[in-house]
Protein backbone atom coordinates (compact mmCIF):
# COMPACT_ATOMS: atom_id res chain seq x y z
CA UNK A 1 17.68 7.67 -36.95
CA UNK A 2 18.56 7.99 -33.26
CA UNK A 3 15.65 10.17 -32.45
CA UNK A 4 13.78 7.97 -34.33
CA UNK A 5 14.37 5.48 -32.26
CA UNK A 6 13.41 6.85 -28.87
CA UNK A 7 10.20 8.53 -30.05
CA UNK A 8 9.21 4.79 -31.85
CA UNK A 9 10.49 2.88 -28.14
CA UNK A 10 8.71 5.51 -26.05
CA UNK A 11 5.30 5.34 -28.06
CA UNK A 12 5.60 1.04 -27.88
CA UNK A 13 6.32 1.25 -24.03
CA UNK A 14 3.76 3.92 -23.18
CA UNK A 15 1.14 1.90 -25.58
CA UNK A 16 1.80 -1.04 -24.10
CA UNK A 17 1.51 -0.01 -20.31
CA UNK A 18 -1.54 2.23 -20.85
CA UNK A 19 -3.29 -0.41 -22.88
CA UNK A 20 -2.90 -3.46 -20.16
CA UNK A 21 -4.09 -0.82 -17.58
CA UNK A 22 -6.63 0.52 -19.40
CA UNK A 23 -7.83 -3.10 -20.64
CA UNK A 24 -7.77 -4.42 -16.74
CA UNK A 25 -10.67 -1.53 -16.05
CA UNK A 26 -12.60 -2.63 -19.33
CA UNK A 27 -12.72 -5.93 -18.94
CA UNK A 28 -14.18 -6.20 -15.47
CA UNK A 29 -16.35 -3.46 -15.84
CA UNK A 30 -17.79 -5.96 -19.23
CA UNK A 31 -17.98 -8.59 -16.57
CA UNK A 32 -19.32 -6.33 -13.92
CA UNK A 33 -22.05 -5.39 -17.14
CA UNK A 34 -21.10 -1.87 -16.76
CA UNK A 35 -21.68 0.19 -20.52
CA UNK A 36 -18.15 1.12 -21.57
CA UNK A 37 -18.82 4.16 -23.86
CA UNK A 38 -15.33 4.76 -24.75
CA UNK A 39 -11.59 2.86 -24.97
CA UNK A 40 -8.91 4.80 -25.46
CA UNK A 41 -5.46 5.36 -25.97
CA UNK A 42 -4.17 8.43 -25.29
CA UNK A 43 -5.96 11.88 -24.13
CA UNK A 44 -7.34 14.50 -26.28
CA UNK A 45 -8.53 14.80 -30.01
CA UNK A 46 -10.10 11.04 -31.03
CA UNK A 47 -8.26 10.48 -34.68
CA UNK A 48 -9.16 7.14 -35.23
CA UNK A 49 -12.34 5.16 -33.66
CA UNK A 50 -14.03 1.55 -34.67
CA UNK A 51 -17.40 0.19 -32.89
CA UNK A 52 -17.51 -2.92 -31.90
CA UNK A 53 -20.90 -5.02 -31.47
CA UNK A 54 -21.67 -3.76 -27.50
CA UNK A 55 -21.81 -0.05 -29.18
CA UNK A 56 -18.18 0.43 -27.12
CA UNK A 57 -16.11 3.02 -29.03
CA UNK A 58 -12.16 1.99 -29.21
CA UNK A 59 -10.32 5.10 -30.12
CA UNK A 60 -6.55 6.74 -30.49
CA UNK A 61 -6.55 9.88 -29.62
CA UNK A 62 -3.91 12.41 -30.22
CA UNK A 63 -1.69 13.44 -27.10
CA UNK A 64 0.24 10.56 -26.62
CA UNK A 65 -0.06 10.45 -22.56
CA UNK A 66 -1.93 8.46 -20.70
CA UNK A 67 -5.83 6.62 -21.76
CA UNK A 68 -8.84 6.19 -20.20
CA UNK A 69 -12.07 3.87 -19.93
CA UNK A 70 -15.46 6.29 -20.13
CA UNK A 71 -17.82 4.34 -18.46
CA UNK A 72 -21.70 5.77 -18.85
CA UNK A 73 -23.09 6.86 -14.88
CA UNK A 74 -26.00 8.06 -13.35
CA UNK A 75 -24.59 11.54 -13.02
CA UNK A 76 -23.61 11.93 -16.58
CA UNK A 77 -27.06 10.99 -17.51
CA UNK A 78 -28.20 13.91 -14.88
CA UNK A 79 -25.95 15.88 -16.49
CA UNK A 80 -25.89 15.14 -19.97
CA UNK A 81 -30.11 14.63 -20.32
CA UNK A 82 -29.37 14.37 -24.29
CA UNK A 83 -27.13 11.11 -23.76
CA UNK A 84 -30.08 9.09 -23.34
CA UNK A 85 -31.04 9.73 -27.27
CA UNK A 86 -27.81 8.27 -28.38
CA UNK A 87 -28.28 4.69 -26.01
CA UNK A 88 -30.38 1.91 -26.14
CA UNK A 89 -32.70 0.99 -23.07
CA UNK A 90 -30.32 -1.47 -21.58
CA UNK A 91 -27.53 0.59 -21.91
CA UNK A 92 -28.90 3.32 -19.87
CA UNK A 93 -29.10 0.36 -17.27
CA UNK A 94 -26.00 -0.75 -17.00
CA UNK A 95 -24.26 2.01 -15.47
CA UNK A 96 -21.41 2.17 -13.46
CA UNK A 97 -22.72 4.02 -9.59
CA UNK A 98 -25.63 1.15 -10.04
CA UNK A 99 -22.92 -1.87 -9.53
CA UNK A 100 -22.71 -3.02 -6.04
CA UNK A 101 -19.67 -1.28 -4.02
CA UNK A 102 -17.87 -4.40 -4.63
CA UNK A 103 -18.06 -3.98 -8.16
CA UNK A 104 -17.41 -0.86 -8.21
CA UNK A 105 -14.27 -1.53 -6.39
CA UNK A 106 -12.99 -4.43 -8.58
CA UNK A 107 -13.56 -2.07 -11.53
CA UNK A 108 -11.04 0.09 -9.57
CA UNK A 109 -8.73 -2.33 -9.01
CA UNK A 110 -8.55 -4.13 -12.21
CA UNK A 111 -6.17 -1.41 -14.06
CA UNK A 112 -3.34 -1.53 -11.58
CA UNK A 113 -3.71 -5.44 -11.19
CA UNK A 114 -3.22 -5.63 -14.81
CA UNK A 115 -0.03 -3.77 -14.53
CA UNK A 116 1.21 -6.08 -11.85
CA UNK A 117 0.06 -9.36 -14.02
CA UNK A 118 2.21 -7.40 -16.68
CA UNK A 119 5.01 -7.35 -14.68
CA UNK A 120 5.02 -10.59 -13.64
CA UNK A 121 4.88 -12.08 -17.04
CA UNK A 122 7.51 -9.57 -18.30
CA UNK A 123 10.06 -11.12 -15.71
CA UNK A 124 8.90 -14.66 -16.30
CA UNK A 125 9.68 -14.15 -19.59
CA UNK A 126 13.02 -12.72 -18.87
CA UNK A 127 14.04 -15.30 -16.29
CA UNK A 128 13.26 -18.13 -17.81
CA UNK A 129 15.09 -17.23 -20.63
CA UNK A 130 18.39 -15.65 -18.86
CA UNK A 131 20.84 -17.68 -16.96
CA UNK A 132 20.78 -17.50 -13.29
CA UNK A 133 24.43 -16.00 -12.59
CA UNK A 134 24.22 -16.95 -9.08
CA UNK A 135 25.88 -13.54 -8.00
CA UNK A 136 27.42 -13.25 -4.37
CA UNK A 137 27.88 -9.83 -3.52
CA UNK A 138 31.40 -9.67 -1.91
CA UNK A 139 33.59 -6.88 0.11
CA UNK A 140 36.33 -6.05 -2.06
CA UNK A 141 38.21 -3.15 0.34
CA UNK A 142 37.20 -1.62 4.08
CA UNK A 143 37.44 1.49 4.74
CA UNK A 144 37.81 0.69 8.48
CA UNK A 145 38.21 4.81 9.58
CA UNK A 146 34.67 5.50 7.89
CA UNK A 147 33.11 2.68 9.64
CA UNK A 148 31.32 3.12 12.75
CA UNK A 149 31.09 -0.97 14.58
CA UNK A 150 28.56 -1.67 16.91
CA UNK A 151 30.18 -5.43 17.85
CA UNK A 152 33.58 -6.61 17.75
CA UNK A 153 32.96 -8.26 14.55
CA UNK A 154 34.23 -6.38 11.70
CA UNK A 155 34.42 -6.84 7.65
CA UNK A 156 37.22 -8.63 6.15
CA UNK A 157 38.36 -8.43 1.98
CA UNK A 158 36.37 -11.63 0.62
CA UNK A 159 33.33 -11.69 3.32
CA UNK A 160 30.10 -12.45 1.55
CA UNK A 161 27.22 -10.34 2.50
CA UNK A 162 23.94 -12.81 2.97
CA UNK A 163 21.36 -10.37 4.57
CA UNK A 164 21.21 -6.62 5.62
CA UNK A 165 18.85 -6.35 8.50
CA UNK A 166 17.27 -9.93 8.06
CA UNK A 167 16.85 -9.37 4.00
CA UNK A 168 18.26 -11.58 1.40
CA UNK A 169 20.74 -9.25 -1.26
CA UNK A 170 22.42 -11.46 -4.13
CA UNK A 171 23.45 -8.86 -6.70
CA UNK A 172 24.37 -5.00 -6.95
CA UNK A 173 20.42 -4.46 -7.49
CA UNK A 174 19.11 -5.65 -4.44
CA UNK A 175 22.08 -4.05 -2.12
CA UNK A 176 21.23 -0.75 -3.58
CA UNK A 177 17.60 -0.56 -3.25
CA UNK A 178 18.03 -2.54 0.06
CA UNK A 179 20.35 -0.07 1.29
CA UNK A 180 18.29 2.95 0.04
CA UNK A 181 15.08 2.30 2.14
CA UNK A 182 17.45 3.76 4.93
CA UNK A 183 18.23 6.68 3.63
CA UNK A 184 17.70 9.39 6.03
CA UNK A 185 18.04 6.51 9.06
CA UNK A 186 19.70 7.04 12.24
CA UNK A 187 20.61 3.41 13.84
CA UNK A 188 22.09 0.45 13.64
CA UNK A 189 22.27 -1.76 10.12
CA UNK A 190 22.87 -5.96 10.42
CA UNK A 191 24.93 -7.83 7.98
CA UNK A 192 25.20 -11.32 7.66
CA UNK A 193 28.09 -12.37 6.11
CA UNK A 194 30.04 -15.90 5.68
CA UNK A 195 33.65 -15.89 5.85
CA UNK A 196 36.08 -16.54 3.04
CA UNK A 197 37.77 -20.07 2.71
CA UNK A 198 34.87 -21.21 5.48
CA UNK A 199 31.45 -21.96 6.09
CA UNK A 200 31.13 -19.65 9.32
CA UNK A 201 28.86 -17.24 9.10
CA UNK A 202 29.28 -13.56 11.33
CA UNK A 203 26.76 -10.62 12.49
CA UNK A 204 28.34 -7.51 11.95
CA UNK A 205 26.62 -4.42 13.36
CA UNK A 206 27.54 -0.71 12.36
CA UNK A 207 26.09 2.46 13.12
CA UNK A 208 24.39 4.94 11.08
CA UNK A 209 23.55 8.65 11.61
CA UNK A 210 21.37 10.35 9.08
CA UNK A 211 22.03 7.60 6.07
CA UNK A 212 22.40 8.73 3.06
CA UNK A 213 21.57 12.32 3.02
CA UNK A 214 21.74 13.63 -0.19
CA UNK A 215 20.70 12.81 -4.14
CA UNK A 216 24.60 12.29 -5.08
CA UNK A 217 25.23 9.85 -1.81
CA UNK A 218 22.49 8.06 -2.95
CA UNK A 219 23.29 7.43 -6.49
CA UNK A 220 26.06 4.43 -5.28
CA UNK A 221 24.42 3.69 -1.48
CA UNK A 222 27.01 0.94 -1.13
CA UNK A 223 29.94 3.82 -0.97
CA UNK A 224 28.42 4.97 2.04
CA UNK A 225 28.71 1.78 4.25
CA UNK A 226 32.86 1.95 4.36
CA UNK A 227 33.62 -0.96 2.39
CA UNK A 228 33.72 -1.28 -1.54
CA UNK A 229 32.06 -4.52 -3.09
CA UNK A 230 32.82 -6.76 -6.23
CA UNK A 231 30.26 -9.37 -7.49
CA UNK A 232 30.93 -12.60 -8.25
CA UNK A 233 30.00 -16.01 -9.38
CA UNK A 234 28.98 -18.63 -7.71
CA UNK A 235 30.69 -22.05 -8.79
CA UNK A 236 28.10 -24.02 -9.79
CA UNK A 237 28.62 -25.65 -13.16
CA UNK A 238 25.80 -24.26 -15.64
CA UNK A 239 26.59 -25.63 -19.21
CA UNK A 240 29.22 -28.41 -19.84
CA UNK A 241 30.59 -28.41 -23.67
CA UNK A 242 29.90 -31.94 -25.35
CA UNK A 243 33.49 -33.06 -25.81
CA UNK A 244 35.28 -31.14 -23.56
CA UNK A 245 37.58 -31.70 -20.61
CA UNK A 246 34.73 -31.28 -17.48
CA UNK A 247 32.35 -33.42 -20.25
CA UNK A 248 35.27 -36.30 -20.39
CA UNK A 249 35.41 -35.95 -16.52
CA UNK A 250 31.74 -36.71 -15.39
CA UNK A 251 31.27 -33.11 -14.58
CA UNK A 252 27.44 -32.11 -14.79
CA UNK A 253 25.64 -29.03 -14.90
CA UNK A 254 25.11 -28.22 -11.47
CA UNK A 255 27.87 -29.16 -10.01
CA UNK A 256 29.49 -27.29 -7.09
CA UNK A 257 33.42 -27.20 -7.43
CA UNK A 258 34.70 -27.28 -3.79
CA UNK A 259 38.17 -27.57 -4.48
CA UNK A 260 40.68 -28.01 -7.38
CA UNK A 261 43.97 -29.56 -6.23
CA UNK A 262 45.03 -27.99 -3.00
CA UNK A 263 43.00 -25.14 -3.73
CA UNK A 264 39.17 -24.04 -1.93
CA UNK A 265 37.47 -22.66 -4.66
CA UNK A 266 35.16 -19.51 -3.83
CA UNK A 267 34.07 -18.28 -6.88
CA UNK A 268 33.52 -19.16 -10.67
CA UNK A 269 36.52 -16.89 -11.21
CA UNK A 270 38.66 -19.23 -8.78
CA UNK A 271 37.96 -22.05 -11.36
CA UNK A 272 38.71 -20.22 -14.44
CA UNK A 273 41.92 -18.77 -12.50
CA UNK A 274 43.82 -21.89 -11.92
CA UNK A 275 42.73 -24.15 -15.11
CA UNK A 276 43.74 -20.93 -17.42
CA UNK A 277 47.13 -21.52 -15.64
CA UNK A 278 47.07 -25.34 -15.94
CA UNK A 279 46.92 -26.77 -19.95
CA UNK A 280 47.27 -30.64 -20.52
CA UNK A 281 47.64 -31.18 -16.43
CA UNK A 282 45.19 -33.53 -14.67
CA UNK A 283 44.11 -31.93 -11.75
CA UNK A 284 41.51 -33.17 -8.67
CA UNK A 285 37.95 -31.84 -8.58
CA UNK A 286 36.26 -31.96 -5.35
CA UNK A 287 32.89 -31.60 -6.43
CA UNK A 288 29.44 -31.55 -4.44
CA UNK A 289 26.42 -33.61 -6.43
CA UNK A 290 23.02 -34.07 -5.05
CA UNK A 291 24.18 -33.62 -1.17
CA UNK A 292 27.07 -35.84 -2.25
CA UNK A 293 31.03 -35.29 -2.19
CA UNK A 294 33.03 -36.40 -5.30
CA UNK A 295 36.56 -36.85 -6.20
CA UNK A 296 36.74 -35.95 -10.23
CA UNK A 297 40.13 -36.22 -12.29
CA UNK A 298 39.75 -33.59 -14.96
CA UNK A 299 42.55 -33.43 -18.22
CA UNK A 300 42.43 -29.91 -18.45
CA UNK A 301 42.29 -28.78 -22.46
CA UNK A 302 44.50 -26.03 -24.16
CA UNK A 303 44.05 -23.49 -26.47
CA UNK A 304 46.68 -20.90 -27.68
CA UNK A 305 46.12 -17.14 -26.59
CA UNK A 306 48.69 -14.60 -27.09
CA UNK A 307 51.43 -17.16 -28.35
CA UNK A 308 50.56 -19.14 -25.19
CA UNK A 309 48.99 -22.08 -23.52
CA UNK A 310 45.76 -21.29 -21.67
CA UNK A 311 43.71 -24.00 -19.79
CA UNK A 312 40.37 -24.31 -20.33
CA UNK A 313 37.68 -26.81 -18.92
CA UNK A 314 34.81 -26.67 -21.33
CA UNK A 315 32.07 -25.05 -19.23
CA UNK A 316 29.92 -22.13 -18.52
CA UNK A 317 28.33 -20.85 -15.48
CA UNK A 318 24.80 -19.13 -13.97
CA UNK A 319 22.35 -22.24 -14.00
CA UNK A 320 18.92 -22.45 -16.14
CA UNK A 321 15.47 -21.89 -14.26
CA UNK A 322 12.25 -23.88 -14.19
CA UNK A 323 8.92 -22.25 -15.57
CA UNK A 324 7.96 -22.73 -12.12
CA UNK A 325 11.34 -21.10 -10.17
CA UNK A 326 11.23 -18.18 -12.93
CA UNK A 327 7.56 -17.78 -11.78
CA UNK A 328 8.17 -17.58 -8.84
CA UNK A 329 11.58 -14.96 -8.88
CA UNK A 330 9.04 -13.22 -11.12
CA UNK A 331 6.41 -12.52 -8.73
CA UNK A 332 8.73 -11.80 -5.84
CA UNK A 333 10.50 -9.47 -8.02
CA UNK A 334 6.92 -7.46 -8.62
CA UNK A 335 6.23 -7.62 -5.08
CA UNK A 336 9.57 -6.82 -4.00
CA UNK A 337 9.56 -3.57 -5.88
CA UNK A 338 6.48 -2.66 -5.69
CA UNK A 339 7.23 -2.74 -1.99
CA UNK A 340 10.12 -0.50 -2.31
CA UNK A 341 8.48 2.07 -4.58
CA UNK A 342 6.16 2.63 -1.97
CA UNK A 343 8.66 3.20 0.47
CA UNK A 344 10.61 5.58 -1.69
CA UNK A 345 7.51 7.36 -2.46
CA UNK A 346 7.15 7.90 1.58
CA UNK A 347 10.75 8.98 1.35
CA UNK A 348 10.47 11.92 -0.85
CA UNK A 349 7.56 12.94 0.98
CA UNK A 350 9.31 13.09 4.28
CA UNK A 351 12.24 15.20 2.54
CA UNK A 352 14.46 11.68 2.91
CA UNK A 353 15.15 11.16 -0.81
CA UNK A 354 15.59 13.73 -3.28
CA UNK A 355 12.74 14.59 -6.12
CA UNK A 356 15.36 14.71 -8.46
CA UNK A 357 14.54 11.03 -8.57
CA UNK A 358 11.27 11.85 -10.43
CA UNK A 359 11.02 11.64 -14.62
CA UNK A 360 8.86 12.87 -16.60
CA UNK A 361 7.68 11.82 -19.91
CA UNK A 362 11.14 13.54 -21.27
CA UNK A 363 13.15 11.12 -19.16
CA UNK A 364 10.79 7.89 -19.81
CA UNK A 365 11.70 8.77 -23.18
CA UNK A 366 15.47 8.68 -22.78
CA UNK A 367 15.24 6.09 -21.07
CA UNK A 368 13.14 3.89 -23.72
CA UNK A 369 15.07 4.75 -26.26
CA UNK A 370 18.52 3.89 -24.10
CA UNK A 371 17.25 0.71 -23.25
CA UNK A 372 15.63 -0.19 -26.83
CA UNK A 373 19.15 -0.35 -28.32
CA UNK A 374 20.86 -1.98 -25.44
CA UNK A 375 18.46 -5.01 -26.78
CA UNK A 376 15.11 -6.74 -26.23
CA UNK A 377 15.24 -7.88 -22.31
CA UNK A 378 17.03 -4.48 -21.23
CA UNK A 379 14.05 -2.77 -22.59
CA UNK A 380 11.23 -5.07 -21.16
CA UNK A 381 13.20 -4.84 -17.81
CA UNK A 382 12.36 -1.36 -17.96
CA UNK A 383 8.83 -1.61 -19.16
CA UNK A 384 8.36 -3.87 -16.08
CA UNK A 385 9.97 -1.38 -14.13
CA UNK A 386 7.52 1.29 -15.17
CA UNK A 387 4.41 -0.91 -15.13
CA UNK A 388 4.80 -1.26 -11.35
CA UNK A 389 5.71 2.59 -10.89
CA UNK A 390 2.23 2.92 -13.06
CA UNK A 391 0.47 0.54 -10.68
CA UNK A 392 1.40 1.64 -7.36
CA UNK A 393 1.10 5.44 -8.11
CA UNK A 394 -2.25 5.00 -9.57
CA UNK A 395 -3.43 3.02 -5.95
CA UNK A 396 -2.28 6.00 -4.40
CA UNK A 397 -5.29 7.99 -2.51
CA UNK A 398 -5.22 11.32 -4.83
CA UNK A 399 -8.49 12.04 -6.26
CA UNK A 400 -8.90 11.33 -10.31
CA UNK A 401 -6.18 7.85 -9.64
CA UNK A 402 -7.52 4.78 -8.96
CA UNK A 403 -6.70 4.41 -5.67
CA UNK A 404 -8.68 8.16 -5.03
CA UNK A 405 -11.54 6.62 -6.17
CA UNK A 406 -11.13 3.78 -4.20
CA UNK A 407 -11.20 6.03 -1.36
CA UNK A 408 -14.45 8.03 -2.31
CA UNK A 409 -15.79 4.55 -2.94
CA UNK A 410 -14.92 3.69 0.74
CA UNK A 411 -16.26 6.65 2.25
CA UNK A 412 -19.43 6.14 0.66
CA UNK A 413 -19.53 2.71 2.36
CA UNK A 414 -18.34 4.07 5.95
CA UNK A 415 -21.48 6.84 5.40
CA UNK A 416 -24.14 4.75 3.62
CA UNK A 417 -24.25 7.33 1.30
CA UNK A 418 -22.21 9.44 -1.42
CA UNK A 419 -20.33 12.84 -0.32
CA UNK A 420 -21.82 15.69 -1.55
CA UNK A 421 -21.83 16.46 -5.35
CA UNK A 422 -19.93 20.04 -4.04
CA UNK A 423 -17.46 18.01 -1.72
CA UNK A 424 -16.32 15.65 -4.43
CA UNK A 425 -16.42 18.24 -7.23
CA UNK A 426 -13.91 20.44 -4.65
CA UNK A 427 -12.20 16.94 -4.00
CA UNK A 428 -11.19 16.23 -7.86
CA UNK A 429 -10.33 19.06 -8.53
CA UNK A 430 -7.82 19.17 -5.94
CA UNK A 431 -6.49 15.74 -7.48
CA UNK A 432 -6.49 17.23 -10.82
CA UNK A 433 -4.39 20.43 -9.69
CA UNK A 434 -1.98 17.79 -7.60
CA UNK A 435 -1.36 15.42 -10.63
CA UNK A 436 -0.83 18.38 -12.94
CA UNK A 437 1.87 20.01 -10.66
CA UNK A 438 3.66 16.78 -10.35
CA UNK A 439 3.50 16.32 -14.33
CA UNK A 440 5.00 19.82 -14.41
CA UNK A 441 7.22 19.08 -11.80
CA UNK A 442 8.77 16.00 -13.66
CA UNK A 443 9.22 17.53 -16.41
CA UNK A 444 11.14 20.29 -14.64
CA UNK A 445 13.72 17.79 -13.43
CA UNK A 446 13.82 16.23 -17.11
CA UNK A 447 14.69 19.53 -18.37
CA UNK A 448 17.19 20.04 -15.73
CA UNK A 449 19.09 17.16 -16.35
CA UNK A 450 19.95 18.41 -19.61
CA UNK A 451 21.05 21.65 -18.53
């Protein structure tokens, strides 16, 4: 049943992405009124084909990898002189090297913008149906002998990191992948960072030679900056249980609890901390509300745990998003990795990241089939994920990807003319020979991972 599982979650995710990119070339090459001849998914033997009324053939083909969009050209006509038997006059018109070049380029474009739409919708959907948790990533324990300080500012237990080098981090995510596009740096990394119990904020500078050097360093980047970090909640109110002590109490869903009593308040876990310790007490709130300070009293409820009194307030935390602020998170989140997939990409090139980093179809299946039975959104996280690897690979300039292509197609402009039918026979094959050793490649390290 198990294996059945990851072979059914790695056909659905490989479907899916191949069909949206394959469908963002068809579709604009219909609008572009280029003859499609074939749609299909997967490479190899057709088993199954259906006609629909433009004469385009939409097929499923039997090796599982990958799909393409035959479009009908000049050249194939050249080369193929029987093709012309089997296609009407206007057909044999509408051919794709007869589109303008900026046709010819949106044609290009369309399969990796597809992937990117994909992705944005996939984490649209996700956000706007997940709370916001509001994580603040926060030093748990310096290591003050592994860190190298360029000021006289240094970490303290409880400091909240804002920014490394200028960019925004919130959760374990975006520290990582933040932290990663320095691997192999020598030089100085910025941290903003606001002080525990206060609202000052610090620069803290420290040093860096040859970051991150190695695949097992960068598995947990954060280990190698000399402090260890916790994540917590921010505490802003999110639900409030009809009935219950923060409902008696006027307390709303977004509410920021400053203090309790005597007592600053940090972190949702502050909150939960001192009510669990509190039952049937009336404590102070100081609560912020629209730019506004309130004073709330709060009866603090009970309920018996472990033969004991435990407080509770009636509430939940992480705050609901708009259609419009899940949107939004969405499309940053798309550009945001898309931006550092490029940059890791660079990285293994230069020898700064290891290759063991690349999967193959071996290791997209594991992971599918991990993430299909951690549940739904785990598993569209990751088919996001791979959408935007699919994209910005396939805008790479390597003959036989999209972005190769795009290249030839922009060479032709620059010259006025085509390369030579030699030059860009030579040139895709190349491609072809690249792609296939990286294929083999990734499937190397998928095999080694289980050895």
């Amino acid at each position: 049943m198990t294996y059945l599982i990851y072979i059914l979650a790695f056909a659905v995710l490989l479907g899916v992405l191949v069909t949206i990119h394959e469908f963002g070339h068809f579709i604009v090459a219909r609008m572009c009124n280029v003859y499609v001849q074939r749609f299909s998914i997967g490479m190899g033997p057709v088993f199954y084909k259906k006609y629909d009324k433009h004469g385009t053939e939409f097929a499923l083909s039997a090796i599982p990898l990958g799909g393409y969009v035959s479009m009908i050209t000049n050249k194939l006509i050249e080369l193929e002189p029987d093709i012309k038997n089997q296609l009407s006059e206007d057909q044999l018109k509408m051919t794709f090297d007869s589109r303008p070049k900026w046709q010819r380029a949106c044609i290009m474009v369309a399969g990796p913008l597809a992937n990117f739409l994909l992705s944005i919708f996939i984490f649209t959907t996700i956000f706007l149906n997940t709370p916001d948790p509001q994580t603040l990533v926060v030093v748990n324990e310096v290591r003050k002998e592994s860190i190298n300080y360029s000021n006289q500012v240094f970490f303290k237990p409880g400091d909240q990191i804002i920014e490394i080098n200028d960019v925004r981090v919130s959760d374990a995510k975006d520290i990582s992948l933040e932290l990663l596009t320095y691997a192999g740096y020598s030089g100085v990394l910025n941290f903003k960072v606001k002080r525990l119990n206060t609202n000052e904020f610090e620069n803290i500078s420290i040093y860096v030679s040859d970051f991150l050097p190695t695949s097992e360093s960068q598995e947990n980047p954060s280990d190698h900056i000399g402090i260890d970090l916790r994540y917590e909640m921010q505490p802003i109110i999110g639900n409030v249980i009809p009935g219950g002590a923060a409902d008696k109490a006027n307390i709303v869903a977004n509410d920021l609890i400053l203090k309790i009593d005597e007592s600053n308040i940090n972190f949702a876990s502050d909150i939960r901390s001192i009510v669990s310790l509190n039952p049937n007490k009336t404590m102070i709130f100081y609560v912020q509300r629209d730019g506004q300070n309130l004073s709330l009293y709060v009866d603090i409820g009970s309920v018996s745990k472990e033969l004991e009194n435990k407080g509770i307030l009636g509430v939940s935390f992480g705050t609901s998003r708009t259609f419009m602020q899940s949107l939004s998170k969405g499309t940053y989140e798309t550009y945001n990795l898309s931006l550092k997939t490029l940059q890791f990409i660079g990285k293994m090139l230069t020898g700064n990241m290891g290759t063991e980093n690349l999967s193959g179809p071996i290791g997209i299946a594991q992971m599918a089939g991990n993430t299909a039975q951690a549940g739904f959104l785990p598993f569209m996280y990751l088919m996001a994920l791979l959408s935007i690897s699919l994209a910005v690979i396939n805008l790479l300039p390597i003959p036989v990807l999209d972005g190769g292509q795009l290249t030839l197609l922009g060479i032709e402009a620059i010259r006025g003319k085509p390369l030579p039918e030699k030059a860009e026979n030579f040139i895709y094959a190349g491609g072809t020979v690249l792609v296939g050793m990286l294929m083999i490649f990734a499937i190397f390290n998928d095999v080694a991972r289980f050895l």
